[in-house]
Each structure stands twice: as structure tokens, then as C-alpha cells.
C-alpha atoms as a PDB file:
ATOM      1  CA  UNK A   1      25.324 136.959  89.247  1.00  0.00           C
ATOM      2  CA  UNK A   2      25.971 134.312  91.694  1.00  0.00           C
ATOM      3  CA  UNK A   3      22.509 133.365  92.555  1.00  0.00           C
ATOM      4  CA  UNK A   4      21.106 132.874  88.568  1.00  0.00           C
ATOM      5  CA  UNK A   5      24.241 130.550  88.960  1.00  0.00           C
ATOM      6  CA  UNK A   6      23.121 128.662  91.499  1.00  0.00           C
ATOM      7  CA  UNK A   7      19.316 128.732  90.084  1.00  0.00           C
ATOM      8  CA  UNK A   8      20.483 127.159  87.302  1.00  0.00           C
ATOM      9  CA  UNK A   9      22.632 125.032  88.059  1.00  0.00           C
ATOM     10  CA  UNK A  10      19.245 123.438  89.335  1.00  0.00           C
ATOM     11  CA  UNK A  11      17.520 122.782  86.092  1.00  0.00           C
ATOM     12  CA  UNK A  12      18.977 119.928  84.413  1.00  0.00           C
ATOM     13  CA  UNK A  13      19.630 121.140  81.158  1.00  0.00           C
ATOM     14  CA  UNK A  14      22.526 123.395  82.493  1.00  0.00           C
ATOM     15  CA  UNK A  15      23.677 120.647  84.789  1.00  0.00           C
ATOM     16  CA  UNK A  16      26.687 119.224  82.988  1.00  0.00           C
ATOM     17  CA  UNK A  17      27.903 123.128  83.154  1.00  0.00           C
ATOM     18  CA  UNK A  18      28.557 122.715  86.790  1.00  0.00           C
ATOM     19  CA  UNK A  19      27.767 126.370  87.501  1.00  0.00           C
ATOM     20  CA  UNK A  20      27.486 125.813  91.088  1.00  0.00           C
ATOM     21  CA  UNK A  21      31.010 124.388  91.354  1.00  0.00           C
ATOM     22  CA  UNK A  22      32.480 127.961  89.668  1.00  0.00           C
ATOM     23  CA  UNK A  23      29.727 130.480  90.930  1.00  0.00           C
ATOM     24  CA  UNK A  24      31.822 132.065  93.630  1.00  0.00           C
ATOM     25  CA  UNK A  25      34.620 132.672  91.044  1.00  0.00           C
ATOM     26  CA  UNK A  26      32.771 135.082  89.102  1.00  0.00           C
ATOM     27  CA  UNK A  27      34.722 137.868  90.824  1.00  0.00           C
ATOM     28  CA  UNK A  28      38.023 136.569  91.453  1.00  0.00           C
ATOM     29  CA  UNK A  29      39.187 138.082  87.775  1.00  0.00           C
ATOM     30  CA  UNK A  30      41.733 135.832  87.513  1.00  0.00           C
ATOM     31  CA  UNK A  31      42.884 133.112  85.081  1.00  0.00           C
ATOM     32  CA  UNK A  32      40.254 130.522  86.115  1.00  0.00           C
ATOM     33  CA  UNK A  33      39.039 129.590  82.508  1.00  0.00           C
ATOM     34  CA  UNK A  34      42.703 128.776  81.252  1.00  0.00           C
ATOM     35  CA  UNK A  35      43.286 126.140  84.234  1.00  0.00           C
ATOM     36  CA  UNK A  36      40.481 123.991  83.220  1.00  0.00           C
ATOM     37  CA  UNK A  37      41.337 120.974  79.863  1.00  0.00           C
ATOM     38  CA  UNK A  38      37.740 121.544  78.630  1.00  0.00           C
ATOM     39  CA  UNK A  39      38.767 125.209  77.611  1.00  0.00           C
ATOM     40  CA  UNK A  40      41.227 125.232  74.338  1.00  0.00           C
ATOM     41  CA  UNK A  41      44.371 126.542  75.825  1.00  0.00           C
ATOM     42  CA  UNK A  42      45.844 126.021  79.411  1.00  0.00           C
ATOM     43  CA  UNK A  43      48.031 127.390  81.471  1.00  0.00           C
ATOM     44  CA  UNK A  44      51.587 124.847  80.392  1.00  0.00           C
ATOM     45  CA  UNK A  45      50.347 125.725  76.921  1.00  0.00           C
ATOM     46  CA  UNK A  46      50.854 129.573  78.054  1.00  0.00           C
ATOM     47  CA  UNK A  47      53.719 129.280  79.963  1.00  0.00           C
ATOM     48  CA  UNK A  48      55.736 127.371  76.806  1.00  0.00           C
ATOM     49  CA  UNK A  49      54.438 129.891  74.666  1.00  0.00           C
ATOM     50  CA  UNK A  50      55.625 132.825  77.273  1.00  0.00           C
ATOM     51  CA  UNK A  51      59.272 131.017  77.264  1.00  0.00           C
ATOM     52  CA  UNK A  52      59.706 130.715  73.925  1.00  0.00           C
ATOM     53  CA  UNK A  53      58.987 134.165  73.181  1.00  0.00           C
ATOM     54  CA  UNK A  54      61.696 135.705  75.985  1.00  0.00           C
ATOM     55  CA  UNK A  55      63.943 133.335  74.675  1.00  0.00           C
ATOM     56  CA  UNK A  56      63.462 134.953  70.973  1.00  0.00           C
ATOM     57  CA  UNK A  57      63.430 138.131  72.879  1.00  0.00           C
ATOM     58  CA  UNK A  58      66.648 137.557  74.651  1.00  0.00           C
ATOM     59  CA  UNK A  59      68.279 136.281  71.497  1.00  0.00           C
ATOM     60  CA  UNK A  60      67.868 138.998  69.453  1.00  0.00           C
ATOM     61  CA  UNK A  61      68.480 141.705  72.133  1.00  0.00           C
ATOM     62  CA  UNK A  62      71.804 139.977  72.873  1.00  0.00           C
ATOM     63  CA  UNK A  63      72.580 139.774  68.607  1.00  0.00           C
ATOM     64  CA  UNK A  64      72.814 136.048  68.681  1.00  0.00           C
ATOM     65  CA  UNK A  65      72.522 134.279  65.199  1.00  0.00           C
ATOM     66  CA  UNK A  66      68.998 132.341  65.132  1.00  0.00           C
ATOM     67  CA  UNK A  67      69.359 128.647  66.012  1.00  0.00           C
ATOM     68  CA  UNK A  68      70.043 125.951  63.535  1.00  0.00           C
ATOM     69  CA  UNK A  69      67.269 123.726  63.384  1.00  0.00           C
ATOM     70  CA  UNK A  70      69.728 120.924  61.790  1.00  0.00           C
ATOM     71  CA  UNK A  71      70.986 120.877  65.099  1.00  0.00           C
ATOM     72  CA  UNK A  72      70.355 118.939  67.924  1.00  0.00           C
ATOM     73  CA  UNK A  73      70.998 119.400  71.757  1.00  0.00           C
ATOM     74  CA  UNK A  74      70.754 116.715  73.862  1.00  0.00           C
ATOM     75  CA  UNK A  75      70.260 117.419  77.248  1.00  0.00           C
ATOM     76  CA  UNK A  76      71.176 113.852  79.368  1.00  0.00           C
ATOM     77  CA  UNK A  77      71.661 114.068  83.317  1.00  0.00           C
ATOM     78  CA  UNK A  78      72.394 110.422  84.837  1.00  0.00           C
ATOM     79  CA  UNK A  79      72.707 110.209  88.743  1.00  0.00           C
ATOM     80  CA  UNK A  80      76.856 109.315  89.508  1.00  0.00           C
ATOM     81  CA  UNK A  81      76.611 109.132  93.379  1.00  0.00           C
ATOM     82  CA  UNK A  82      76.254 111.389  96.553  1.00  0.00           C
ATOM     83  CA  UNK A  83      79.398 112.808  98.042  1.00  0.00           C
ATOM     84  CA  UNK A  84      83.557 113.021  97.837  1.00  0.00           C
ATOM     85  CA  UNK A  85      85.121 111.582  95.109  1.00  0.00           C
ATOM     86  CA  UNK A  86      88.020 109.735  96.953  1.00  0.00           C
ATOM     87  CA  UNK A  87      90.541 112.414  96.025  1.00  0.00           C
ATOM     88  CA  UNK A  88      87.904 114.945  96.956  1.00  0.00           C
ATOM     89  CA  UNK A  89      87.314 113.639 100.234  1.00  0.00           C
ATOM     90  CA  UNK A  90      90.943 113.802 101.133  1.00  0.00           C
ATOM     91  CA  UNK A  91      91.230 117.248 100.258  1.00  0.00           C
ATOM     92  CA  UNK A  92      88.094 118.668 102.161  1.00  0.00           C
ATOM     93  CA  UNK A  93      89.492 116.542 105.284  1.00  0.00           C
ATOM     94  CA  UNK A  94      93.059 118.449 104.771  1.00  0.00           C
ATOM     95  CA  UNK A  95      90.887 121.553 104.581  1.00  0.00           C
ATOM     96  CA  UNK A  96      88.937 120.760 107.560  1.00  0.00           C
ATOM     97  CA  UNK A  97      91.781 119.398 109.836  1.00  0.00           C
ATOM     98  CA  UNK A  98      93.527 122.670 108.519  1.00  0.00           C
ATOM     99  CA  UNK A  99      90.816 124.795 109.578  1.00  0.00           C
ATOM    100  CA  UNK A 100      90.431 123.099 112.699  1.00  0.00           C
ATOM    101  CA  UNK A 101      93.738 123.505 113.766  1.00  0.00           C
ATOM    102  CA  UNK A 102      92.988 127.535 113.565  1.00  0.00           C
ATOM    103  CA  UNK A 103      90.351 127.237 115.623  1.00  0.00           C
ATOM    104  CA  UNK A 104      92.184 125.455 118.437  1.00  0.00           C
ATOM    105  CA  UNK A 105      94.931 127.827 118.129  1.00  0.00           C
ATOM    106  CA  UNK A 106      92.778 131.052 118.229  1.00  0.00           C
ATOM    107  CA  UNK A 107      90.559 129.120 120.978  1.00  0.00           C
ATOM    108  CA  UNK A 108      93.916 128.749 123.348  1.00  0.00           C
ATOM    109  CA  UNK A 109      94.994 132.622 122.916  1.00  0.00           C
ATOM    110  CA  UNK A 110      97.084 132.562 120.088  1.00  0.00           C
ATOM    111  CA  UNK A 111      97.452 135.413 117.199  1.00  0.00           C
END
């Protein structure tokens, strides 16, 4: 099947097809067609449908009530800084001075 692929790719009535481009995936049997936005469904379109039905799935195995569609959740995250807050940082360095004093003390042959 690959070679009538590449013979026709030749002629130019077939050339907009691009069958040489996708010749050698005639026998990968996987999921090639769904990848492609010429096609009418792709693979984000497949994956929210997949999600939506385990979440049904999970929902009614677990015996929630059905969600309210009056309701809205709004998800917000906002970036608040990297590290310690200052109370934080002074007890992680208590913690770490603490440990640290172990460590010394099992280092010099104590208990």
C-alpha cells in the first residue's frame, strides 16, 4: 500500500492529499487521523470528552448529588512569593539549628 501512495502522490490531482508525507504510517495502527485539525475531532477534543465522562463516572459511583449548574467555581491561583514567610523562616531555622545540634552530639559519641 505504500508504493500506490507514493505513485500518487505524483499526479497532481492527489497532490494537496500529501500521501507521501503519511505513506509510512499506514501500519503504525495508531491514532494518526485524530492528531491532524483537517480531520473533525482531535485528540484535546477526546481527551475533554474522556474527562468528563470519568468525572460523571466517579460521581455517581461515589453517590454524589449531580452538580448545580447555577453554580459557579472559580478557580484563581495568583503567584505570592518564593520561600519562608518571616515567621516560617524562624521556625525551620529553630528546626534546623535543633537538628543540627543532634548531629554534633551523635557525631562526638554521645547517646
Amino acid at each position: 500500500m505504500i508504493r500506490p501512495c507514493w505513485e500518487l502522490a505524483k499526479r497532481p490531482e492527489f497532490a494537496d492529499l500529501k500521501l507521501w508525507k503519511w505513506a509510512h504510517m499506514l501500519g503504525f495502527r495508531g491514532h494518526f487521523s485524530t492528531k491532524s485539525r483537517s480531520y473533525f475531532t482531535t485528540l484535546g477534543a477526546l481527551r475533554d470528552a474522556r474527562r468528563t465522562w470519568r468525572t460523571e463516572q466517579t460521581r455517581a459511583h461515589a453517590g454524589l448529588p449531580a452538580p448545580d449548574p447555577s453554580t459557579t467555581v472559580v478557580g484563581h491561583w495568583a503567584y505570592l512569593g518564593t520561600g519562608y514567610s518571616p515567621g516560617a523562616a524562624l521556625l525551620a531555622a529553630h528546626v534546623w539549628h535543633s537538628k543540627e545540634l543532634e548531629r554534633q552530639f551523635a557525631a562526638e559519641g554521645g547517646c
